[in-house]
N, C-alpha and C. Protein backbone atom coordinates (compact mmCIF):
# COMPACT_ATOMS: atom_id res chain seq x y z
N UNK A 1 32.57 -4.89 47.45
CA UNK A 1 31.79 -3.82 46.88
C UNK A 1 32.41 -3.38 45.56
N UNK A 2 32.05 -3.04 44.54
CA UNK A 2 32.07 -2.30 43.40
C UNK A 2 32.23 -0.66 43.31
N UNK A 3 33.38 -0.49 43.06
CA UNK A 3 33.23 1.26 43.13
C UNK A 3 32.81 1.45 41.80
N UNK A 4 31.94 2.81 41.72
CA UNK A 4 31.53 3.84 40.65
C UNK A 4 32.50 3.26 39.25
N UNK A 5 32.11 3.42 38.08
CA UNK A 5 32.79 3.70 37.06
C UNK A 5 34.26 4.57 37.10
N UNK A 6 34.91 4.34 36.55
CA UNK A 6 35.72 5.18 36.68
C UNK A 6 36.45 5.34 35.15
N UNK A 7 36.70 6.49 34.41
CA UNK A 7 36.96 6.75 33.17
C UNK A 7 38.02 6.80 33.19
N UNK A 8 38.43 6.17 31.68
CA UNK A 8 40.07 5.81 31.20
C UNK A 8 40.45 6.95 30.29
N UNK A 9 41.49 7.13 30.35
CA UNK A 9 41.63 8.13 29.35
C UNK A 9 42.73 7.18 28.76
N UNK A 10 42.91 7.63 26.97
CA UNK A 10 44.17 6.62 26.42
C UNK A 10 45.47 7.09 26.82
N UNK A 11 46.00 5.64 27.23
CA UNK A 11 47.22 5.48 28.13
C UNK A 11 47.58 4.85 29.42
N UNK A 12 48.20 5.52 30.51
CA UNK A 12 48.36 5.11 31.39
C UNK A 12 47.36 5.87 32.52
N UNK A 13 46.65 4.75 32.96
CA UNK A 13 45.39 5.33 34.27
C UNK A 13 45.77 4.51 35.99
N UNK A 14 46.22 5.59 36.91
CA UNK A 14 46.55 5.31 38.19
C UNK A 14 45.22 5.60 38.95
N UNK A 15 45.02 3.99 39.36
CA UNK A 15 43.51 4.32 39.93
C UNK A 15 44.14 3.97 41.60
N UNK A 16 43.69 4.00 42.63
CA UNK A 16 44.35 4.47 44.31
C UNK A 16 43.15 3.73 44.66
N UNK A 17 43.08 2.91 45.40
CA UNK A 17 42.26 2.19 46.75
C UNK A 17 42.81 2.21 48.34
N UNK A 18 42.16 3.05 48.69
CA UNK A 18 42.69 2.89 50.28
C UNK A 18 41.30 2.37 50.90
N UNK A 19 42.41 1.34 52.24
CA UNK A 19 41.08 0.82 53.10
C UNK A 19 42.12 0.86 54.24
N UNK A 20 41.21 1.43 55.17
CA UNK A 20 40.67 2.08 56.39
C UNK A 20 40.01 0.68 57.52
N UNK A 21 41.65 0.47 58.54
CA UNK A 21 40.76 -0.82 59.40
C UNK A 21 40.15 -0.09 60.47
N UNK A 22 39.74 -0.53 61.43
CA UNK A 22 38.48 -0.25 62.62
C UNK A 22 39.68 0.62 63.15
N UNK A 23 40.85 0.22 63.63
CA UNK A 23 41.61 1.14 64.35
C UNK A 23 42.75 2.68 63.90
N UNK A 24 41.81 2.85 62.59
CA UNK A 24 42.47 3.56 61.63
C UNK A 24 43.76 3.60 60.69
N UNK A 25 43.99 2.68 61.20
CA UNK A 25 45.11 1.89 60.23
C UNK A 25 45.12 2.18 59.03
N UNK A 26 45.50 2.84 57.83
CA UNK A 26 45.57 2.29 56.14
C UNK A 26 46.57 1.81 55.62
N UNK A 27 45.76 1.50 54.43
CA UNK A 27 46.54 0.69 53.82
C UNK A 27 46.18 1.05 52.03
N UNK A 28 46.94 1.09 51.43
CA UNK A 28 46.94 2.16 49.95
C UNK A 28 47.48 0.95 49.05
N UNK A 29 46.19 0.54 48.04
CA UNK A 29 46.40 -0.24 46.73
C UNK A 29 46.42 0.48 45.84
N UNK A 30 47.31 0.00 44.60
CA UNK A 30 47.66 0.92 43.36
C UNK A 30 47.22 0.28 41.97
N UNK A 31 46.34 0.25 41.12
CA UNK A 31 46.07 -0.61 40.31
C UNK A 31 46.34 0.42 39.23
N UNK A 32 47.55 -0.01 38.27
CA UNK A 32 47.96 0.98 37.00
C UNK A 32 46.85 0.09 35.75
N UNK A 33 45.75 1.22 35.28
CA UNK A 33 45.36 0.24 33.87
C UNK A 33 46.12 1.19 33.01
N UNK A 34 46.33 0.04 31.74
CA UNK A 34 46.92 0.98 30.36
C UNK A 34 45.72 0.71 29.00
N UNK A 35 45.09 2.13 29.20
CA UNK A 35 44.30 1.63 27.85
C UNK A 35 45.07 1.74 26.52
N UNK A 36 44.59 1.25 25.78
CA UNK A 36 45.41 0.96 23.80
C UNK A 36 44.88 2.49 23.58
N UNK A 37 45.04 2.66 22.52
CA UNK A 37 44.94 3.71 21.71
C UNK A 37 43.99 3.11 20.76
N UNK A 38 43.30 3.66 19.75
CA UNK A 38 41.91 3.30 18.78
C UNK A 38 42.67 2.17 17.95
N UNK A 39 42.49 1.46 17.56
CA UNK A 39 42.94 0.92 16.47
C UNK A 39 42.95 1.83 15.36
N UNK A 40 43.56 2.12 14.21
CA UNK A 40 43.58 2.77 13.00
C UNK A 40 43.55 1.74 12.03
N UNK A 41 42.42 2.18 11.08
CA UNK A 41 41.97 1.42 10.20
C UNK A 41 42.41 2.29 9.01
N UNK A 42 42.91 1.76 8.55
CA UNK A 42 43.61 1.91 6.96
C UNK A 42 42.25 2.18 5.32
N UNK A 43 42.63 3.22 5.11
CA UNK A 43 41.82 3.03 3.89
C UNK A 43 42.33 2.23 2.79
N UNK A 44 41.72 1.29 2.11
CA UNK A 44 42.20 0.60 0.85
C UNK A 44 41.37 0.72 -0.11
N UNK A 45 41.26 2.47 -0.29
CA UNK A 45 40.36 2.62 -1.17
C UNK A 45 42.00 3.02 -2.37
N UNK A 46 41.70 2.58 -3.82
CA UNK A 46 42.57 3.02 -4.11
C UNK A 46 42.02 3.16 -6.07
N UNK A 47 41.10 3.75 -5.79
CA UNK A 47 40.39 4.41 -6.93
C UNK A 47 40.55 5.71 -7.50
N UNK A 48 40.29 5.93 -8.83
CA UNK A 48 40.53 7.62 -9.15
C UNK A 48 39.06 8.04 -9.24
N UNK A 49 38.86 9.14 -9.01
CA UNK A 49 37.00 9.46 -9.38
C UNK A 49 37.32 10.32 -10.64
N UNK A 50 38.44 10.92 -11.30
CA UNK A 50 38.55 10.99 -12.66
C UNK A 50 40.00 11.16 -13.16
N UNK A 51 39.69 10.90 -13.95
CA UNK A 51 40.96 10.59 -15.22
C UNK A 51 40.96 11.33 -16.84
N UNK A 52 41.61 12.45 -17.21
CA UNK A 52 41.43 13.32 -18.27
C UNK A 52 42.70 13.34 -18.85
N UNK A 53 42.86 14.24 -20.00
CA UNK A 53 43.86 13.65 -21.05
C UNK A 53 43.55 15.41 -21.70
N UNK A 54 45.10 15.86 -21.66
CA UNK A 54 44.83 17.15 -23.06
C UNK A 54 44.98 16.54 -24.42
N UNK A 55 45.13 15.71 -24.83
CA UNK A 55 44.81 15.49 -26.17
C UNK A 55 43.82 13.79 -26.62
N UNK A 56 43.09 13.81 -27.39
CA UNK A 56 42.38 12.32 -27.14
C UNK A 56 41.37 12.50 -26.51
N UNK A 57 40.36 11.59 -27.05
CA UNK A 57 39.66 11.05 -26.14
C UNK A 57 39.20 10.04 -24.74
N UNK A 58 39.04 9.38 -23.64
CA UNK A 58 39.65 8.54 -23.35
C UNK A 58 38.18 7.54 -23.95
N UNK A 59 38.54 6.13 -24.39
CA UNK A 59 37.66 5.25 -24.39
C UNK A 59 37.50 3.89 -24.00
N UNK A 60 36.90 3.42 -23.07
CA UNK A 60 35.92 3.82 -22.79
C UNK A 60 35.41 5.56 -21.68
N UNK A 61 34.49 5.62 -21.58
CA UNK A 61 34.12 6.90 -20.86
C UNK A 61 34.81 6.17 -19.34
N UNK A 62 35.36 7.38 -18.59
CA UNK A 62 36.08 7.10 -17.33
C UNK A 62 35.09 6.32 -16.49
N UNK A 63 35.48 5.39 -15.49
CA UNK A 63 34.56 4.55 -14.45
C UNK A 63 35.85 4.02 -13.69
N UNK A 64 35.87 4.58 -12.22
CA UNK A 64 36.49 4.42 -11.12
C UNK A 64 36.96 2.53 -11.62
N UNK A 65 36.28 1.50 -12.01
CA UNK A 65 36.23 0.45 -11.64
C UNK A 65 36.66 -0.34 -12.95
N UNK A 66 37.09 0.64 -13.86
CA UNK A 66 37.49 0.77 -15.66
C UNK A 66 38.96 0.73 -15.24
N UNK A 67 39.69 0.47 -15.44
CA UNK A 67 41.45 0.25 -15.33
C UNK A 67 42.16 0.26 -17.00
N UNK A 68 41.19 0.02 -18.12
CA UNK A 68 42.22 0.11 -19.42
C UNK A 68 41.30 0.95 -20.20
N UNK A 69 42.36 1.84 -20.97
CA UNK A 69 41.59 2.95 -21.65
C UNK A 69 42.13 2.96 -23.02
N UNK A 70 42.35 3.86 -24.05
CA UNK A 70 42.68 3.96 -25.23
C UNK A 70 41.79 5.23 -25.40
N UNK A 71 43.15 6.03 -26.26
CA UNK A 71 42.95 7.22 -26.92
C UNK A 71 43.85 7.62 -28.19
N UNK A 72 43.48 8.26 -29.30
CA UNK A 72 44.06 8.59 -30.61
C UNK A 72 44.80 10.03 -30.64
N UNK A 73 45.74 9.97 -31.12
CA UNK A 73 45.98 11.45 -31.42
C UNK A 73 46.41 11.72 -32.96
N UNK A 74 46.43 12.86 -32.99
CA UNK A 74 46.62 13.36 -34.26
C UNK A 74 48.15 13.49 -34.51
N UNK A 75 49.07 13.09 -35.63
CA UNK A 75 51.05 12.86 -35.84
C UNK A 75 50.91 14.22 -35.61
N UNK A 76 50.34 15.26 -35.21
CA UNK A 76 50.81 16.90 -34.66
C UNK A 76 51.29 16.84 -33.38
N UNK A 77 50.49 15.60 -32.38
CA UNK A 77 50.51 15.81 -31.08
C UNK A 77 51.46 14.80 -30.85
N UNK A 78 52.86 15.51 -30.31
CA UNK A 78 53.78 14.78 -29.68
C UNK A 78 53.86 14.82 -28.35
N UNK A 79 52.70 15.39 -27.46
CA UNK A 79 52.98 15.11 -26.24
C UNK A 79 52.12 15.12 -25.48
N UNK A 80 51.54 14.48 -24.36
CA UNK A 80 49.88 14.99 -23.70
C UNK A 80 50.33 14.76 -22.54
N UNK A 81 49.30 15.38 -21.52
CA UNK A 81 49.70 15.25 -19.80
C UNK A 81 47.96 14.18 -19.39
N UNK A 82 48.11 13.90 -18.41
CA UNK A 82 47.08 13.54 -17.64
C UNK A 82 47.06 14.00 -16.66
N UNK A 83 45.35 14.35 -15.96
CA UNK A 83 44.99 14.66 -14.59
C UNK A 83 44.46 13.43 -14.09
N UNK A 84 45.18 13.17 -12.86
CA UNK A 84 44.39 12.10 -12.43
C UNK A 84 43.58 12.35 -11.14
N UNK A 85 42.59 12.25 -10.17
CA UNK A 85 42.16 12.79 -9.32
C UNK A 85 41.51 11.36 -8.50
N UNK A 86 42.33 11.52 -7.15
CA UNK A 86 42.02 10.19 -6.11
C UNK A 86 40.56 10.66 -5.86
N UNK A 87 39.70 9.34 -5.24
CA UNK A 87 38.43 9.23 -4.71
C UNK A 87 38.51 9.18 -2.80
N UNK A 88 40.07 9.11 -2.62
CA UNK A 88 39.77 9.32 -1.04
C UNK A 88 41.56 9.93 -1.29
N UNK A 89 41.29 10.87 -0.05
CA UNK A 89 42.49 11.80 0.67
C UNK A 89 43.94 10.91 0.89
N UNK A 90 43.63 10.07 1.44
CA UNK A 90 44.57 9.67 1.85
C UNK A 90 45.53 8.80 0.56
N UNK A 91 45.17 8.51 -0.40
CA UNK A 91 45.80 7.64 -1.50
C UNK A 91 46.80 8.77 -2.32
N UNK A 92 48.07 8.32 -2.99
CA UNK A 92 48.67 9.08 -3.28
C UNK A 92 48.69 8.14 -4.75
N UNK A 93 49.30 9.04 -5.67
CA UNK A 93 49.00 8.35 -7.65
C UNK A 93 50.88 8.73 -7.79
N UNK A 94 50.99 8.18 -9.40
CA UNK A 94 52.51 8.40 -9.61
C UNK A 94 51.47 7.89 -11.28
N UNK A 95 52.20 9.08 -12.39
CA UNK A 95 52.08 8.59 -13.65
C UNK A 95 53.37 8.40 -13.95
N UNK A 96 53.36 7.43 -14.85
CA UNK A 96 54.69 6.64 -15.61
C UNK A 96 55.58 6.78 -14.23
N UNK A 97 55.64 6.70 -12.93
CA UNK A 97 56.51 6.53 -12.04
C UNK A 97 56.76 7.70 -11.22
N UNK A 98 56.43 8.86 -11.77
CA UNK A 98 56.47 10.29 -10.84
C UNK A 98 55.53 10.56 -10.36
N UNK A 99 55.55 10.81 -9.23
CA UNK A 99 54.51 11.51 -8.04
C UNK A 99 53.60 12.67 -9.05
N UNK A 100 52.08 12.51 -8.77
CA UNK A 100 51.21 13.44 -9.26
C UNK A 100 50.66 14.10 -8.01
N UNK A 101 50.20 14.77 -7.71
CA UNK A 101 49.13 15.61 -6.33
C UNK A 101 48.22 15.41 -7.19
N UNK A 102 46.78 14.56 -6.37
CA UNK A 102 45.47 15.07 -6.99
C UNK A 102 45.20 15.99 -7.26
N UNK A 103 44.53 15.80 -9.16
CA UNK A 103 43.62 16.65 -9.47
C UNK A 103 44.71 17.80 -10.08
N UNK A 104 46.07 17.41 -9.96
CA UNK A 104 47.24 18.15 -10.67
C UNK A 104 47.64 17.55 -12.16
N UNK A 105 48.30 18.13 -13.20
CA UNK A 105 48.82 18.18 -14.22
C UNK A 105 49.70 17.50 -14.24
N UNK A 106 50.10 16.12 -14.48
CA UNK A 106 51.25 15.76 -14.95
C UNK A 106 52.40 16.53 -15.63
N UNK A 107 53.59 16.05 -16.00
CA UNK A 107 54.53 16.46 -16.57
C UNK A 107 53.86 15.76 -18.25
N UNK A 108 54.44 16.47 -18.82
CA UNK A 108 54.45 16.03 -20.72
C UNK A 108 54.81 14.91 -20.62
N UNK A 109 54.48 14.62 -21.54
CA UNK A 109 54.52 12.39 -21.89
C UNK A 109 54.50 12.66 -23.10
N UNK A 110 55.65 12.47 -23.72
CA UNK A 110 55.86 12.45 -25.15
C UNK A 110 55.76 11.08 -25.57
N UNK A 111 55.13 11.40 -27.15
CA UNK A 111 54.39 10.84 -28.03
C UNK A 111 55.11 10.25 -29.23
N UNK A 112 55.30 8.86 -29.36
CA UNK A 112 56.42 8.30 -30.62
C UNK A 112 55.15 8.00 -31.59
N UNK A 113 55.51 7.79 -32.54
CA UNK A 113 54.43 7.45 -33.67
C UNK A 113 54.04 5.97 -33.27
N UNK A 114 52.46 5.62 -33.26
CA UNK A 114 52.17 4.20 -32.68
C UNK A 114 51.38 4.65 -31.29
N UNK A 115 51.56 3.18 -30.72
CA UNK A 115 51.09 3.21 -29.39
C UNK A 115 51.95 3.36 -27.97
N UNK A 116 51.76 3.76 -27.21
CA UNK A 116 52.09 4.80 -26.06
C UNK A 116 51.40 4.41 -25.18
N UNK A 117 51.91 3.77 -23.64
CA UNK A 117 51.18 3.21 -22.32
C UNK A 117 51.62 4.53 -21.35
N UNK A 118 50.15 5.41 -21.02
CA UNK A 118 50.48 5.70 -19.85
C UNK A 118 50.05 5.15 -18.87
N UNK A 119 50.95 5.02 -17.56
CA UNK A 119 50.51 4.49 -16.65
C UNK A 119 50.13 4.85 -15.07
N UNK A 120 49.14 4.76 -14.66
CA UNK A 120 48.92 6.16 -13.47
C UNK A 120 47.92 5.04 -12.31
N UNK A 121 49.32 4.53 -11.42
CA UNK A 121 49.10 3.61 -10.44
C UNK A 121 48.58 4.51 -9.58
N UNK A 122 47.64 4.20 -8.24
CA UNK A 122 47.15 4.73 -7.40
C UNK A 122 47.39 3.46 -6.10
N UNK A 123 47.94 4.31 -4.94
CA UNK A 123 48.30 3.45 -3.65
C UNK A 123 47.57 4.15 -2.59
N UNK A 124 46.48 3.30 -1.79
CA UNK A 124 45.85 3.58 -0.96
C UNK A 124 46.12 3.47 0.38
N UNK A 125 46.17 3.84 1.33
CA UNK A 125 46.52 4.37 2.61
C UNK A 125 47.03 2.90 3.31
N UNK A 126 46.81 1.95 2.81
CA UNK A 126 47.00 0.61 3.78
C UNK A 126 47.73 -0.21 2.72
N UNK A 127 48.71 0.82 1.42
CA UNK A 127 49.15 -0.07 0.34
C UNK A 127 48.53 -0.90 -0.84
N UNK A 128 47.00 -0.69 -0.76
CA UNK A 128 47.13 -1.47 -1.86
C UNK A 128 47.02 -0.55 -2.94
N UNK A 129 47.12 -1.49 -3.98
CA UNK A 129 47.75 -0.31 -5.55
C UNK A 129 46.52 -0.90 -6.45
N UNK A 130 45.91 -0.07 -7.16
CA UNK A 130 45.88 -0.13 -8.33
C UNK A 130 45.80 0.86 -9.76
N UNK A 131 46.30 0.09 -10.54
CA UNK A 131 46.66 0.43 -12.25
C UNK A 131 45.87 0.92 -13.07
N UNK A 132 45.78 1.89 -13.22
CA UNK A 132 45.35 2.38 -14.54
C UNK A 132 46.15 2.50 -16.02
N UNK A 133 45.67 2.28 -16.84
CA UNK A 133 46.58 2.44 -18.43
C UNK A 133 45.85 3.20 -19.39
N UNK A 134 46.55 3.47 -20.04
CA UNK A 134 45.90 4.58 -21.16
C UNK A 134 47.23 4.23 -22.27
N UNK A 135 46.77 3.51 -23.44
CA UNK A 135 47.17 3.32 -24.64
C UNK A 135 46.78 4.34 -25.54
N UNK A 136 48.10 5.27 -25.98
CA UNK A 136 47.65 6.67 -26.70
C UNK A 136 48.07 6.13 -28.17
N UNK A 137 47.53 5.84 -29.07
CA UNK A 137 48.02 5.42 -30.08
C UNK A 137 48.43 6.87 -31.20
N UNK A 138 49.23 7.54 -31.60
CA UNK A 138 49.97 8.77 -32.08
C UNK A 138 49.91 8.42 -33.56
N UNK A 139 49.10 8.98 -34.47
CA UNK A 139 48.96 8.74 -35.72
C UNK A 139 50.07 8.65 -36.29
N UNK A 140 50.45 8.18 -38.11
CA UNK A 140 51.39 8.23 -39.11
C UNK A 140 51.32 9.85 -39.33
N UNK A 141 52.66 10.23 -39.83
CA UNK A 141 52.46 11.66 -40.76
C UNK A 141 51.64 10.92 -41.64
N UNK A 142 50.71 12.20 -42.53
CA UNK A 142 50.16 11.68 -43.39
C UNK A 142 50.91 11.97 -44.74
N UNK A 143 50.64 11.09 -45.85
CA UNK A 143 51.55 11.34 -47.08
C UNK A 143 51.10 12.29 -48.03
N UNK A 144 51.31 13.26 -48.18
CA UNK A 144 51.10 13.85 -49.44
C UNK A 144 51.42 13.59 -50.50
N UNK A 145 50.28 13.56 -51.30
CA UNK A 145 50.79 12.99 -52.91
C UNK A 145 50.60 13.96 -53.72
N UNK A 146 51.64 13.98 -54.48
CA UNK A 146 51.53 14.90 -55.80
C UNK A 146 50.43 15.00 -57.13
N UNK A 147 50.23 16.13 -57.16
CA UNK A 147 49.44 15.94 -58.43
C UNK A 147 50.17 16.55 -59.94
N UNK A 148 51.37 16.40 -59.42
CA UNK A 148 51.57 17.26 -60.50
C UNK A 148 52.47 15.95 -61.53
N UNK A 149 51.76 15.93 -62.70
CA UNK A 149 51.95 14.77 -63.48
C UNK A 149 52.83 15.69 -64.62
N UNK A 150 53.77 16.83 -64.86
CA UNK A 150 54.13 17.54 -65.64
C UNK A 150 55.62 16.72 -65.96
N UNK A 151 56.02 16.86 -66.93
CA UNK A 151 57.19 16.53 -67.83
C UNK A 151 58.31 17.62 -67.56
N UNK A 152 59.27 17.65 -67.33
CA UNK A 152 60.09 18.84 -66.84
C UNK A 152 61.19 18.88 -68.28
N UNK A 153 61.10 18.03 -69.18
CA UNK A 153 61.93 17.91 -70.34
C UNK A 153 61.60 16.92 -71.30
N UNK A 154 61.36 17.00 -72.82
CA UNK A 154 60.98 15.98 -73.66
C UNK A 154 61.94 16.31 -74.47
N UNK A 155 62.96 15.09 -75.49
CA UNK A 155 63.38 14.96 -76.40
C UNK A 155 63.49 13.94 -77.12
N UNK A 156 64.27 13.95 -78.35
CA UNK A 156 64.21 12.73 -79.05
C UNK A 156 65.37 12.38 -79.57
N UNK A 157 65.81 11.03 -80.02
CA UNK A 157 67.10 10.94 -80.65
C UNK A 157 67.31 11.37 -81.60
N UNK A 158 66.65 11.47 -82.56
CA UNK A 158 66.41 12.01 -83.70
C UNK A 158 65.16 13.09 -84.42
N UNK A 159 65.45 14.24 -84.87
CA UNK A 159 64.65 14.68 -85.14
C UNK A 159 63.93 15.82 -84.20
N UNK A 160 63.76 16.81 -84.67
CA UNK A 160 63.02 17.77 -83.76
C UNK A 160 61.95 17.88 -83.58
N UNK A 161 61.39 18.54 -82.07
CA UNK A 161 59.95 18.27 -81.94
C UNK A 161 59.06 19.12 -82.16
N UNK A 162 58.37 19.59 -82.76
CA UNK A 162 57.58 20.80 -82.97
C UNK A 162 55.63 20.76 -82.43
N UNK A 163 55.36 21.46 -81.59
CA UNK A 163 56.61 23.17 -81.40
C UNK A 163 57.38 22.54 -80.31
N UNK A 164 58.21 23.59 -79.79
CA UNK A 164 59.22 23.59 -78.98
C UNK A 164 58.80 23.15 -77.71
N UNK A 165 59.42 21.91 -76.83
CA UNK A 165 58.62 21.67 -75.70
C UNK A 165 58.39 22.74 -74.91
N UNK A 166 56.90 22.32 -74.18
CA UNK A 166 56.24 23.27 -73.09
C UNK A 166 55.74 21.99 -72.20
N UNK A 167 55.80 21.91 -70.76
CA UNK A 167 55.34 21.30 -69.63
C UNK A 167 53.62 21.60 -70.43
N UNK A 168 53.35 22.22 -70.59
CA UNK A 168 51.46 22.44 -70.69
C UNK A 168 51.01 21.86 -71.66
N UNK A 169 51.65 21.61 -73.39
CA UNK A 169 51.46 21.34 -74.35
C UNK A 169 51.84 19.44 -73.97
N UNK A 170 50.40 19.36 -74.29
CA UNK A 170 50.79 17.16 -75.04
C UNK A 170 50.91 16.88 -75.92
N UNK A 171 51.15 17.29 -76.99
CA UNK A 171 50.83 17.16 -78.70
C UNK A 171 52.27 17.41 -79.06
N UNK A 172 52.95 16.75 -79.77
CA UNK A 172 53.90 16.75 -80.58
C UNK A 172 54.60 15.93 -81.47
N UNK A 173 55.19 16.74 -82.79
CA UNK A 173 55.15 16.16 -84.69
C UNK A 173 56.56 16.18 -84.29
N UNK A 174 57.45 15.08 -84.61
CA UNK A 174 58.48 15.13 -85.18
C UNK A 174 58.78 14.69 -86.47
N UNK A 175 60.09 14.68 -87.20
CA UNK A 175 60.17 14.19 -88.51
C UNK A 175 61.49 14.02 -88.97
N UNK A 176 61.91 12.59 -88.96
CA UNK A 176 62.87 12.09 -89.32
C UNK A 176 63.14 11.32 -90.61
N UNK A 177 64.24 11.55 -91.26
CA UNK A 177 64.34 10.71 -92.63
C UNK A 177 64.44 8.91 -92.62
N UNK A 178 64.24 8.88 -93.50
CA UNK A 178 64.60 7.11 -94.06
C UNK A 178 64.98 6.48 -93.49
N UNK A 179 66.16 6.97 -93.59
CA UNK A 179 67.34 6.06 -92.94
C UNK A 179 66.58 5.55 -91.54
N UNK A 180 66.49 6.54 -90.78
CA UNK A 180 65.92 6.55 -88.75
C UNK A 180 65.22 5.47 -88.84
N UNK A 181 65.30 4.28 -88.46
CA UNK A 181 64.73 2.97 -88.66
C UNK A 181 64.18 2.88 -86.56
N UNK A 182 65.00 3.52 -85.98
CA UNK A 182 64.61 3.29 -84.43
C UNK A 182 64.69 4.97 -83.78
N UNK A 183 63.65 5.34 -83.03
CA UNK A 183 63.59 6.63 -82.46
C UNK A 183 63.48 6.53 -81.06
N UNK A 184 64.37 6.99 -80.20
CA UNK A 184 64.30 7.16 -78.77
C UNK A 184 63.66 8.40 -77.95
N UNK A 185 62.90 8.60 -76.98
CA UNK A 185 62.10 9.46 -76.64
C UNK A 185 63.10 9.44 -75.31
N UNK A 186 63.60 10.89 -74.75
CA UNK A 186 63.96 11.15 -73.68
C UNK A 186 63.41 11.88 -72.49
N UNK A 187 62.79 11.77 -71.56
CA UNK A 187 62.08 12.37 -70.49
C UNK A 187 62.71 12.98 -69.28
């Protein structure tokens, strides 16, 4: 005969059979089942659902499935943070190698003149990883050029200059005798 169902709970289940002969006799069977526990299935989701930057743009526009980026800054900005923000709970991120909490502020990532890799790996619940990059390229100072084309002193080897130098005045008569066969101009 078949007895009733009988429910497992996870672990160890002591199920008891007694049988009962004609002359009342028993007799007591012990059947231990051990149920498993659920299997646990691992997430290997290991995506960001966004990725932001205080200085720069990122380009292309963010996409979970986008892994290389590029952004410009201005030679003012020596330093920018990133937010990075997981697409499932269980995945944990690290930029340039330090632990981030989703959807938190990095530490400053300073900025050399040129290009600059940040890097903001994401590891998903069953290990697998993947990379994100962000190439910040940090402008040149820019050069200022002078406009000022002024003379700070004019003379001559010979001979005086009239009128008397002025930075503002361009025009000037000198006048040397005969002899002065060669005249040197000093600046």
């Amino acid at each position: 005969n078949t007895s009733g169902n009988i429910s497992l709970a996870v672990g160890t289940n002591t199920i008891t059979v007694v049988v009962t002969a004609q002359d009342a006799t028993t007799k007591t069977y012990t059947v231990t089942v051990t149920r498993a526990a659920a299997a646990i299935v691992l997430s290997n989701n290991a995506d960001l659902s966004t990725l932001t930057t205080t200085a720069g743009v990122l380009s292309p526009v963010f996409a979970s499935a986008t892994t290389a980026y590029t952004a410009g800054v201005s030679n003012g900005t020596t330093s920018i943070t990133v937010t990075p923000t997981r697409s499932e709970a269980n995945a944990s991120i690290t930029v340039n190698g330090v632990a981030v909490a989703s959807g938190n502020t990095s530490g400053n990532i300073n900025l050399a003149v040129g290009t600059n890799t940040v890097t903001v790996v994401v590891t998903a619940q069953d290990a697998t990883t993947k990379t994100y990059t962000v190439t910040v390229t940090r402008a040149a100072a820019a050069i200022v050029l002078s406009n000022n084309a002024d003379l700070s002193t004019l003379t001559t080897t010979a001979g005086a200059l009239s009128p008397v130098f002025a930075s503002a005045t361009t025009a000037y008569t000198a006048s040397v005798t005969n002899a002065i066969i060669h005249q040197a101009i000093l600046v």
